[in-house]
C-alpha atoms as a PDB file:
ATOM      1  CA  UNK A   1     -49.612 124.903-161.356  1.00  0.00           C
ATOM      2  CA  UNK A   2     -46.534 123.760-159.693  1.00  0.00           C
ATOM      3  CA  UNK A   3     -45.720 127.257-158.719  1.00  0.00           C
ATOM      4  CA  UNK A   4     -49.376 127.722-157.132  1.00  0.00           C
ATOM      5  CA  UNK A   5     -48.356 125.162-155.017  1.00  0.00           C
ATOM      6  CA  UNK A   6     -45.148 125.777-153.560  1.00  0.00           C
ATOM      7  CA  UNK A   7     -46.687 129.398-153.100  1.00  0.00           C
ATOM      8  CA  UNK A   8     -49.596 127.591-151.273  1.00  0.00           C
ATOM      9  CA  UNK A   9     -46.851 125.335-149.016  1.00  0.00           C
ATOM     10  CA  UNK A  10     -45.134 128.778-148.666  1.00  0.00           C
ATOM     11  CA  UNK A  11     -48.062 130.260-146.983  1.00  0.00           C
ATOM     12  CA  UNK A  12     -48.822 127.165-144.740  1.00  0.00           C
ATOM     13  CA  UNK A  13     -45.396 127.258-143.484  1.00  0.00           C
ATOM     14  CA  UNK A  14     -45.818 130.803-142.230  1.00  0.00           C
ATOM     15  CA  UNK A  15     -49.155 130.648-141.093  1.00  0.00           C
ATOM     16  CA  UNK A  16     -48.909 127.449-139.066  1.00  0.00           C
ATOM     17  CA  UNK A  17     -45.438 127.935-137.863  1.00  0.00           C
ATOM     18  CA  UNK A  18     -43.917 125.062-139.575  1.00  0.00           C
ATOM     19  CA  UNK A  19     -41.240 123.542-141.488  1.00  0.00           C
ATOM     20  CA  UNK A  20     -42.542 121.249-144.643  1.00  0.00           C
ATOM     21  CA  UNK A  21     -39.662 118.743-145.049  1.00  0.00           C
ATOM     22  CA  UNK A  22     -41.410 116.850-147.932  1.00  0.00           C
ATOM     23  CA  UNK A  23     -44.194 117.368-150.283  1.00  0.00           C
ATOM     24  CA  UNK A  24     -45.729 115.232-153.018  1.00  0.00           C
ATOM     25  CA  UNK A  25     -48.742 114.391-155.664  1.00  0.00           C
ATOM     26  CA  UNK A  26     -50.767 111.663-154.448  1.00  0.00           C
ATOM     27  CA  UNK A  27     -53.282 110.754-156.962  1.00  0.00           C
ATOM     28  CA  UNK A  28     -54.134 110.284-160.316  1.00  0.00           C
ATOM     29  CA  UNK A  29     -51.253 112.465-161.565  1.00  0.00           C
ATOM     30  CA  UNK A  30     -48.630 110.568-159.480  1.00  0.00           C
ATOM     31  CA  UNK A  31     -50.772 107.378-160.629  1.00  0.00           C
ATOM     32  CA  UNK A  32     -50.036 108.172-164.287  1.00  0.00           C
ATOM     33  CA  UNK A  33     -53.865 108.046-164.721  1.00  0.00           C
ATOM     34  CA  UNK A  34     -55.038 111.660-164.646  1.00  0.00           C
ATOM     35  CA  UNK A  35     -56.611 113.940-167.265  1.00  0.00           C
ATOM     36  CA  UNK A  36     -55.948 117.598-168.005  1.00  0.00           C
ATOM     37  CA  UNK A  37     -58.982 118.888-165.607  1.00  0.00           C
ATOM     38  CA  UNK A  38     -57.736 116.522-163.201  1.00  0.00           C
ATOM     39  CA  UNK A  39     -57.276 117.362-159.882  1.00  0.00           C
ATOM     40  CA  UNK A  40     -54.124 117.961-157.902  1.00  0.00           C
ATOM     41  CA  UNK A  41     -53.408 116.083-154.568  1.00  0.00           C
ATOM     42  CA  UNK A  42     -50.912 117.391-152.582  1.00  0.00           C
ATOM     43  CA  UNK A  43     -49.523 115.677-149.071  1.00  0.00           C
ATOM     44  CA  UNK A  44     -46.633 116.846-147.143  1.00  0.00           C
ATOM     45  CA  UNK A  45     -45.033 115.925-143.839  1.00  0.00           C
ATOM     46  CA  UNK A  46     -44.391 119.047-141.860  1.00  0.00           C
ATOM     47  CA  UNK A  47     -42.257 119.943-138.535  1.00  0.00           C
ATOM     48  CA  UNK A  48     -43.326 122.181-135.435  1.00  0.00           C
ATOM     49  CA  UNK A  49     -40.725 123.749-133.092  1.00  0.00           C
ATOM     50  CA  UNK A  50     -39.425 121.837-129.854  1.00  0.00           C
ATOM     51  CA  UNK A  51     -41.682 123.136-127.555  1.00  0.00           C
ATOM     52  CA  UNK A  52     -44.683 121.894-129.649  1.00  0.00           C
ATOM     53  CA  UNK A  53     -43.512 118.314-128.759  1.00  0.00           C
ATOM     54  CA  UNK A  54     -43.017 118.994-125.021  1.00  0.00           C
ATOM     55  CA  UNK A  55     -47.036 119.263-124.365  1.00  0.00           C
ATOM     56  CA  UNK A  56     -48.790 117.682-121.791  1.00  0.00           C
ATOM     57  CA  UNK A  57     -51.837 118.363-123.849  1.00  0.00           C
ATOM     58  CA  UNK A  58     -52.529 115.937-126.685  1.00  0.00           C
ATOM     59  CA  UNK A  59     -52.470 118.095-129.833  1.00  0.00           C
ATOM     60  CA  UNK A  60     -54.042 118.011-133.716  1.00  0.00           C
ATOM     61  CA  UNK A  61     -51.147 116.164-135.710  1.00  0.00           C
ATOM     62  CA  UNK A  62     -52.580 116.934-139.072  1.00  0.00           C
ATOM     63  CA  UNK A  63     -52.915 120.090-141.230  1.00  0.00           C
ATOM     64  CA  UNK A  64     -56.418 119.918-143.866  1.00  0.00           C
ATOM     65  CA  UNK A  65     -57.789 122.177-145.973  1.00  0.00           C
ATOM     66  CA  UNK A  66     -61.060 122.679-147.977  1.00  0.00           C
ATOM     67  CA  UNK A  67     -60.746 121.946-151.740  1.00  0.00           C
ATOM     68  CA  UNK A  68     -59.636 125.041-153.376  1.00  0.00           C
ATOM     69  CA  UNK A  69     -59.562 125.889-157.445  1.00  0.00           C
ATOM     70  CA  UNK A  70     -59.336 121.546-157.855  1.00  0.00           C
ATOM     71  CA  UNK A  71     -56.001 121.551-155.103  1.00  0.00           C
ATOM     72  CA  UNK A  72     -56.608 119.437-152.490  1.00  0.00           C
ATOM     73  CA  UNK A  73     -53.684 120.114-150.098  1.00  0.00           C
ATOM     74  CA  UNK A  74     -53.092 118.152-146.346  1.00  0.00           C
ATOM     75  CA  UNK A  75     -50.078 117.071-144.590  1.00  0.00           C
ATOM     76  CA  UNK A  76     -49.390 115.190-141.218  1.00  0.00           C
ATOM     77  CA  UNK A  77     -47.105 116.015-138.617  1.00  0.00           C
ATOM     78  CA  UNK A  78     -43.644 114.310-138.463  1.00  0.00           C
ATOM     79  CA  UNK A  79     -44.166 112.200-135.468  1.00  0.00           C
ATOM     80  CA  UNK A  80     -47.385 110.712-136.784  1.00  0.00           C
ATOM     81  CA  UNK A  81     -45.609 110.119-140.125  1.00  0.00           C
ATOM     82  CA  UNK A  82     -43.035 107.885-138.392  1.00  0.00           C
ATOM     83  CA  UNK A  83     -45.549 105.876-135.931  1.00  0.00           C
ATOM     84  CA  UNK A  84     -47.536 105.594-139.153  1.00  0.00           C
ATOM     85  CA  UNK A  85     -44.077 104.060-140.823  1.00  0.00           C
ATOM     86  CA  UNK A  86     -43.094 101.863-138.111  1.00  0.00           C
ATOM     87  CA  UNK A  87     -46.709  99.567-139.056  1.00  0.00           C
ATOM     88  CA  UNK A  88     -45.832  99.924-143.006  1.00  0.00           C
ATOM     89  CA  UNK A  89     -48.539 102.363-143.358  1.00  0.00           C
ATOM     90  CA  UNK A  90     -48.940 102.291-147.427  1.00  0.00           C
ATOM     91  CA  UNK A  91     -50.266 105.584-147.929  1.00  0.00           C
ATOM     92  CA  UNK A  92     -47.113 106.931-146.294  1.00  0.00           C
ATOM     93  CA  UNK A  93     -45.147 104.511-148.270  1.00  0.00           C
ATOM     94  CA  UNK A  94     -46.572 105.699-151.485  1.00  0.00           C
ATOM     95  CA  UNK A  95     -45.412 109.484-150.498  1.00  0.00           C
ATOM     96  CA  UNK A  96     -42.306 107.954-150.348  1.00  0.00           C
ATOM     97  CA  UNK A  97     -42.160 106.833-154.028  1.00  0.00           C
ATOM     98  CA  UNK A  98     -43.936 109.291-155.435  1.00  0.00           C
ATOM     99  CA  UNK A  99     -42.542 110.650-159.103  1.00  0.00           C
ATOM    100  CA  UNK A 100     -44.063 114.377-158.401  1.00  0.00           C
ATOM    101  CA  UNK A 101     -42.218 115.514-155.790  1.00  0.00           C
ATOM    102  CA  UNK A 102     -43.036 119.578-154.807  1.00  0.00           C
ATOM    103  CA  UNK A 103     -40.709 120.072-152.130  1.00  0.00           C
ATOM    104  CA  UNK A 104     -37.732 117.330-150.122  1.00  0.00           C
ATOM    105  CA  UNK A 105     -35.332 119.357-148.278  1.00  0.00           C
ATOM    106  CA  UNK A 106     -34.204 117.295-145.518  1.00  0.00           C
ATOM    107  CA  UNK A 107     -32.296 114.092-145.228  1.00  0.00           C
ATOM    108  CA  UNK A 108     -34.491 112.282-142.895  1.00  0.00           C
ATOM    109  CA  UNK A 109     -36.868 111.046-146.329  1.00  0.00           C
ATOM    110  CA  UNK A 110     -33.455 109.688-148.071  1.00  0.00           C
ATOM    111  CA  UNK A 111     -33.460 107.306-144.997  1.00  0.00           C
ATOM    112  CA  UNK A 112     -37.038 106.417-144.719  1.00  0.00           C
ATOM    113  CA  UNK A 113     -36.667 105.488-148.388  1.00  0.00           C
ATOM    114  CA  UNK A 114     -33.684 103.163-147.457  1.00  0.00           C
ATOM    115  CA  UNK A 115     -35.240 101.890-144.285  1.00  0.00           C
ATOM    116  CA  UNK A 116     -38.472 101.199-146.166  1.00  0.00           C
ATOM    117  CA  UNK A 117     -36.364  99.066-148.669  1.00  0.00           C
ATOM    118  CA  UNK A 118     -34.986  96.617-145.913  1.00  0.00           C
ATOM    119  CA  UNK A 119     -37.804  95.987-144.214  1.00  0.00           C
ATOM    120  CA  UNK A 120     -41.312  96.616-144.799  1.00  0.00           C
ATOM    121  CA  UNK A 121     -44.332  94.227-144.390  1.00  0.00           C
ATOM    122  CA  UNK A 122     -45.780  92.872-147.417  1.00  0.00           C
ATOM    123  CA  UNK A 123     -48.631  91.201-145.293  1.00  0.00           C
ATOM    124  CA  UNK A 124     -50.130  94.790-143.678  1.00  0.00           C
ATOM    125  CA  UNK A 125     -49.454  96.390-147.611  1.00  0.00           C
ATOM    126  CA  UNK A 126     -51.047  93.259-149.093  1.00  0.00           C
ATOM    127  CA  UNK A 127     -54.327  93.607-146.652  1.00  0.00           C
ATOM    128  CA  UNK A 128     -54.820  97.160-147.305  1.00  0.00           C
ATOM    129  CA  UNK A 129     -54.852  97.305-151.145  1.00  0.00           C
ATOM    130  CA  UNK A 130     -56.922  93.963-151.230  1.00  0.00           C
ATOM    131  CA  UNK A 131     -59.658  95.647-148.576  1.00  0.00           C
ATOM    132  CA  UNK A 132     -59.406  98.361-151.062  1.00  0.00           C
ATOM    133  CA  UNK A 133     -59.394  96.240-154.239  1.00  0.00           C
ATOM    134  CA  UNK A 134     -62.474  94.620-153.124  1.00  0.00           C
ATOM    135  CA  UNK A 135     -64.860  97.328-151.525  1.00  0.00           C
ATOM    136  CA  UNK A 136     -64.435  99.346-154.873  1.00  0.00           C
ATOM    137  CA  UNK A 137     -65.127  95.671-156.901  1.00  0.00           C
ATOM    138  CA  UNK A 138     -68.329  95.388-154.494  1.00  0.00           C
ATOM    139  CA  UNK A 139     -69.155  98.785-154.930  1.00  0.00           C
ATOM    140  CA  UNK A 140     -69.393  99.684-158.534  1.00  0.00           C
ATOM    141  CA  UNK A 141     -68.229  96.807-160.813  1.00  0.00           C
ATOM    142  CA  UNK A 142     -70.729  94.098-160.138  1.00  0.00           C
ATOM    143  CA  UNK A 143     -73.732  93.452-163.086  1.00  0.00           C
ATOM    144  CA  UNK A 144     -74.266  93.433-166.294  1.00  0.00           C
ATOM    145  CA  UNK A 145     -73.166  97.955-166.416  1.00  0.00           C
ATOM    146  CA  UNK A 146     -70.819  99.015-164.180  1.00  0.00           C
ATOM    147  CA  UNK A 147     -69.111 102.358-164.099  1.00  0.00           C
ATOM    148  CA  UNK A 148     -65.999 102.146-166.188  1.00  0.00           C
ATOM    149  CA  UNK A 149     -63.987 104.512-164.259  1.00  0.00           C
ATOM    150  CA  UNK A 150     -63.552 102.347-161.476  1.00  0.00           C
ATOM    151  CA  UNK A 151     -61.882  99.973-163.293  1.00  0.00           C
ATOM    152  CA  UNK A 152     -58.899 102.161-162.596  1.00  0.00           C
ATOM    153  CA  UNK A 153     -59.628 101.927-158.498  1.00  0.00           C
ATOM    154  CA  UNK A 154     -59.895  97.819-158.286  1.00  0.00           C
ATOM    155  CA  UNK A 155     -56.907  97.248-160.895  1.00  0.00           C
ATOM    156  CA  UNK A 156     -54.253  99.054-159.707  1.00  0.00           C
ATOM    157  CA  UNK A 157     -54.603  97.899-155.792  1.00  0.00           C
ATOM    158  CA  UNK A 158     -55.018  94.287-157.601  1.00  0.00           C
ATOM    159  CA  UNK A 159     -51.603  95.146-159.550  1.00  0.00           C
ATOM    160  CA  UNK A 160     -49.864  96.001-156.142  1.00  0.00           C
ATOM    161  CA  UNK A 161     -50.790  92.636-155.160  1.00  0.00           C
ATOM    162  CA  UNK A 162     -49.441  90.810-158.112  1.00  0.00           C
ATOM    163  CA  UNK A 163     -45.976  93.231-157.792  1.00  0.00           C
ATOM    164  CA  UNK A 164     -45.478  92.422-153.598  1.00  0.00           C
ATOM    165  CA  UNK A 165     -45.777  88.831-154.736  1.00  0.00           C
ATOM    166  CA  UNK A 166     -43.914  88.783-157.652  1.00  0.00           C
ATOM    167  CA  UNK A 167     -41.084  91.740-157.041  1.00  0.00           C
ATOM    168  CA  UNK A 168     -41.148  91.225-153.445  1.00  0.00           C
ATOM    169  CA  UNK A 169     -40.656  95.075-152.953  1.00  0.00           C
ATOM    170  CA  UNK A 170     -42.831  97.963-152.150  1.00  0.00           C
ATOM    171  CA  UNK A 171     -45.178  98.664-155.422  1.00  0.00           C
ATOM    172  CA  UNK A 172     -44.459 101.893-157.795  1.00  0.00           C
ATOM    173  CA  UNK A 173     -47.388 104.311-157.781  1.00  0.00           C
ATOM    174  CA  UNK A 174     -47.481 104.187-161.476  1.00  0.00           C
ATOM    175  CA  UNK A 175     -50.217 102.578-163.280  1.00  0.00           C
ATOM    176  CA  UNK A 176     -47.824 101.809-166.812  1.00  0.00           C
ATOM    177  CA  UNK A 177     -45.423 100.160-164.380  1.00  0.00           C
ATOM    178  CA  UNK A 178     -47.603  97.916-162.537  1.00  0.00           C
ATOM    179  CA  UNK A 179     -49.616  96.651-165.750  1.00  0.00           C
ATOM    180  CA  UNK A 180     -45.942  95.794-167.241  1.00  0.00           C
ATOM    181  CA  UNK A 181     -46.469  92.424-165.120  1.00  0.00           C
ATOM    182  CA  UNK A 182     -49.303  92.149-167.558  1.00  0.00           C
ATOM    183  CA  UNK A 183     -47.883  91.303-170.945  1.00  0.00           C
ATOM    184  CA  UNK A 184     -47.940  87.643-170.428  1.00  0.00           C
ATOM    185  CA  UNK A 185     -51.581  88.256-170.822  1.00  0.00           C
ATOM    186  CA  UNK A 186     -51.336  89.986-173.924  1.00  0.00           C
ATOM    187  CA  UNK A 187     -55.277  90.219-174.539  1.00  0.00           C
ATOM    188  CA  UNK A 188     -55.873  91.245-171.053  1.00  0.00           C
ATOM    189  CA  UNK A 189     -52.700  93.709-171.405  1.00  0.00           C
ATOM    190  CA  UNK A 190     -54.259  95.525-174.519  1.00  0.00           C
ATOM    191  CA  UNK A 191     -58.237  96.029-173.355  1.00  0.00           C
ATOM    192  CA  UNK A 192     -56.704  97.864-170.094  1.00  0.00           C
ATOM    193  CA  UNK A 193     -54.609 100.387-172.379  1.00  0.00           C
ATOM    194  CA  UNK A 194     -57.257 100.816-174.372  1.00  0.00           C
ATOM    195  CA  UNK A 195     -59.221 101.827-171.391  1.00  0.00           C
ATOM    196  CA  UNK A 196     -56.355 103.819-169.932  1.00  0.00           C
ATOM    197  CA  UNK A 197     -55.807 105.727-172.947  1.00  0.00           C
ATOM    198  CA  UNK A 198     -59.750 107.157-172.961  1.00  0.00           C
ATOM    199  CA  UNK A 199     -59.281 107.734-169.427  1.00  0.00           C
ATOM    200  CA  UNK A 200     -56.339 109.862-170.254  1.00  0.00           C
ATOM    201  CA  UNK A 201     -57.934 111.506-173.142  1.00  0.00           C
ATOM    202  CA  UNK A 202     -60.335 113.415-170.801  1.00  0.00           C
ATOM    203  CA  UNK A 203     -63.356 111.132-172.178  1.00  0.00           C
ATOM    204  CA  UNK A 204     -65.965 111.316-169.205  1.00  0.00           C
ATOM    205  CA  UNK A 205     -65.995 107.358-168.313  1.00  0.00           C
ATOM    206  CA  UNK A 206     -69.667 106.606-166.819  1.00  0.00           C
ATOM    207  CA  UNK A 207     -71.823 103.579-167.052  1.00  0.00           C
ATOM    208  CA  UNK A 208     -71.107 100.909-169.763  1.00  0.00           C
ATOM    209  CA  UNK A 209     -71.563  97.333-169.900  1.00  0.00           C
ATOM    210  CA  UNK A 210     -69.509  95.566-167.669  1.00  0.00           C
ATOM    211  CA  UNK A 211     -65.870  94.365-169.549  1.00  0.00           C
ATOM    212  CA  UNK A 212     -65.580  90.492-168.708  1.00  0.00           C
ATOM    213  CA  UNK A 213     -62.096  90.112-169.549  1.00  0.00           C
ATOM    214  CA  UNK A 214     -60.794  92.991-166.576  1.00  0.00           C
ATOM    215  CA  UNK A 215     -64.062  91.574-164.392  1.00  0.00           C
ATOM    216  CA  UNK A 216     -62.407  87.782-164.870  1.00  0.00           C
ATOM    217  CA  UNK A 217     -59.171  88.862-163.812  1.00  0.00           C
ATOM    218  CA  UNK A 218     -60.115  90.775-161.100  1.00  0.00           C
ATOM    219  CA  UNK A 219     -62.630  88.185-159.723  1.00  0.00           C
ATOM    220  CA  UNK A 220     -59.856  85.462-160.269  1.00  0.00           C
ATOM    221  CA  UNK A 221     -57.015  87.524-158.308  1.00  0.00           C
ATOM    222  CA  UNK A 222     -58.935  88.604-155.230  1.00  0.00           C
ATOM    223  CA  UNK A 223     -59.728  85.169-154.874  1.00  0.00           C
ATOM    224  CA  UNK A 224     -56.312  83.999-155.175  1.00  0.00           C
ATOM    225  CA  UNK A 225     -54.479  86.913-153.282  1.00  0.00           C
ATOM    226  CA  UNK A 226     -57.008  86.643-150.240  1.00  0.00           C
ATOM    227  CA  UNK A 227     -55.929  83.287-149.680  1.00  0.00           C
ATOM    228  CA  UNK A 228     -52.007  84.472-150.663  1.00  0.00           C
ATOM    229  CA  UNK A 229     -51.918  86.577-148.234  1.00  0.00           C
ATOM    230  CA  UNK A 230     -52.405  84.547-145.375  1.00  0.00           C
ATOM    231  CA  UNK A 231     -49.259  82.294-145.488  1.00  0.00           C
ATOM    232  CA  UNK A 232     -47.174  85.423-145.803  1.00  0.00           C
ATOM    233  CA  UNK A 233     -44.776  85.423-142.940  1.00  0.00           C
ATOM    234  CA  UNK A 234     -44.929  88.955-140.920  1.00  0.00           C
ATOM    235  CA  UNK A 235     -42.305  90.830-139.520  1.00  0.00           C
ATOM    236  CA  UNK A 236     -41.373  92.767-136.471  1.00  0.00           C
ATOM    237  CA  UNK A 237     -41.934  96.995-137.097  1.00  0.00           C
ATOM    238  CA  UNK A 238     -38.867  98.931-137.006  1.00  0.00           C
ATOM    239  CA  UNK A 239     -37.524  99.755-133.877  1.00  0.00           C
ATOM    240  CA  UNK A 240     -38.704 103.039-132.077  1.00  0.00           C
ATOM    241  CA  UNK A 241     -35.206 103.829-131.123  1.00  0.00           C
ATOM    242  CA  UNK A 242     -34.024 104.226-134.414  1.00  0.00           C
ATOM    243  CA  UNK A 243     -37.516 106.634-135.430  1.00  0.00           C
ATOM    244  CA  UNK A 244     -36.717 108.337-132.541  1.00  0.00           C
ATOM    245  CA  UNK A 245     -33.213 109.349-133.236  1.00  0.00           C
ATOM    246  CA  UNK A 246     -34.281 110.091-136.597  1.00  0.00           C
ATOM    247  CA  UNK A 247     -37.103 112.512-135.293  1.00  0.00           C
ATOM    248  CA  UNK A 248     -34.505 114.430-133.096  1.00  0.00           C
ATOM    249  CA  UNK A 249     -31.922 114.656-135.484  1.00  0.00           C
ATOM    250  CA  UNK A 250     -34.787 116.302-137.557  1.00  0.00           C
ATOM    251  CA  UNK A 251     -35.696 118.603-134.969  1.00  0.00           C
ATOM    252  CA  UNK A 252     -31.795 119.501-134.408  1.00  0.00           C
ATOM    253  CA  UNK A 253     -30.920 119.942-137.603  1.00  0.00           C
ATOM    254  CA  UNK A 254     -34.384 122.089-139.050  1.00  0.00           C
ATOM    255  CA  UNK A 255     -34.552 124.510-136.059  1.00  0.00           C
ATOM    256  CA  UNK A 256     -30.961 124.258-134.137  1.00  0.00           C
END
């Protein structure tokens, strides 16, 4: 599959006129929670010519494309990577760490990796995983059956909590490393394996009653992390003069 895909990225960078300096898996395969008949989910940050930039005209900034044979494949322009960097966007950050990497062949993602190191906000990352921790929790895993899979979608946002508090650092995207903060809680620890290795298996997780151990935990840490979260001390975004040398240097150094 990993051929299909740089063939795909091939034929977006002729047809759009653009140069792909980074592509990724963003999923449940970079999660380390995927099945064989999962699907792939490919992002990549891409670069137009000069004279795309120099528009008075306010311009698409992101490339999408209709699920094809289980590839889902998008991307985002360069500049809207970097104004989505400066606020500690963690989707972007997450394409940053990801261990499936399709295509990197420019040194401007080295130093976003650096510059995300020294100085990211653990307050706007925080927010967005619990939001995301909580509408899945509200959504499926409330009563007496709740759909099993989900488990997956409220723990691991939960886990990137307990890792920004704990590691004070950016969280991994995999699943095995986040639940390693777990083994403290031994009996906690071994019901999620168990449920990670059936999801791995390919066993089609539906409705089953509701596990109180993972619900108590999860119940237990979006309390505490909503109320965590609000004495964390925020900090100024990166300055725009250092993206902005970074995005010419880009440009220079991809099309001369």
């Amino acid at each position: 599959m990993r051929e299909d895909i740089l063939e795909r990225l091939d034929e977006i960078e002729e047809k759009e006129q653009v140069k792909i300096l980074y592509a990724v898996e963003f999923g449940s395969r970079a999660w380390g929670l995927s099945s064989e008949d999962s699907d792939y989910d490919v992002r990549f940050i891409y670069l137009r010519p000069y004279q795309w930039y120099l528009s008075v005209d306010k311009k698409l900034d992101v490339l999408e494309y209709p699920i094809n044979q289980d590839l889902d494949i998008s991307g985002w322009d360069l500049k809207k990577a970097l104004q989505l960097f400066r606020k500690s966007n963690p989707s972007f950050l997450e394409w940053l760490s990801s261990p499936i990497i399709y295509l990197e062949n420019d040194s401007i993602i080295e130093e976003l990796r650096e510059l995300s190191r020294e100085k990211f906000s653990s307050k706007a990352i925080m927010y967005h995983y619990l939001h995301m921790a909580r509408g899945n929790y509200k959504k499926y895993l409330q009563g007496e059956e709740v759909s099993i899979k989900k488990y997956f979608y409220v723990l691991r946002p939960i886990l990137a909590c307990q890792w920004i508090e704990k590691k004070q650092s950016i969280p991994p995207m995999e699943f095995d490393k986040l639940l390693d903060l777990q083994h403290s809680n031994q009996s906690l620890y071994n019901e999620i394996q168990k449920l990670l290795a059936r999801k791995i298996s390919g066993e089609k997780l539906v409705i089953e009653d509701r596990i109180d151990i993972i619900n108590n935990f999860i119940e237990d840490k979006l309390h505490y992390y909503q109320e965590y979260v609000k004495g964390i001390k925020d900090i100024d975004s990166i300055d725009y003069d250092k993206l902005n040398q970074l995005f010419r240097a880009t440009l220079e150094e991809v099309w001369g």
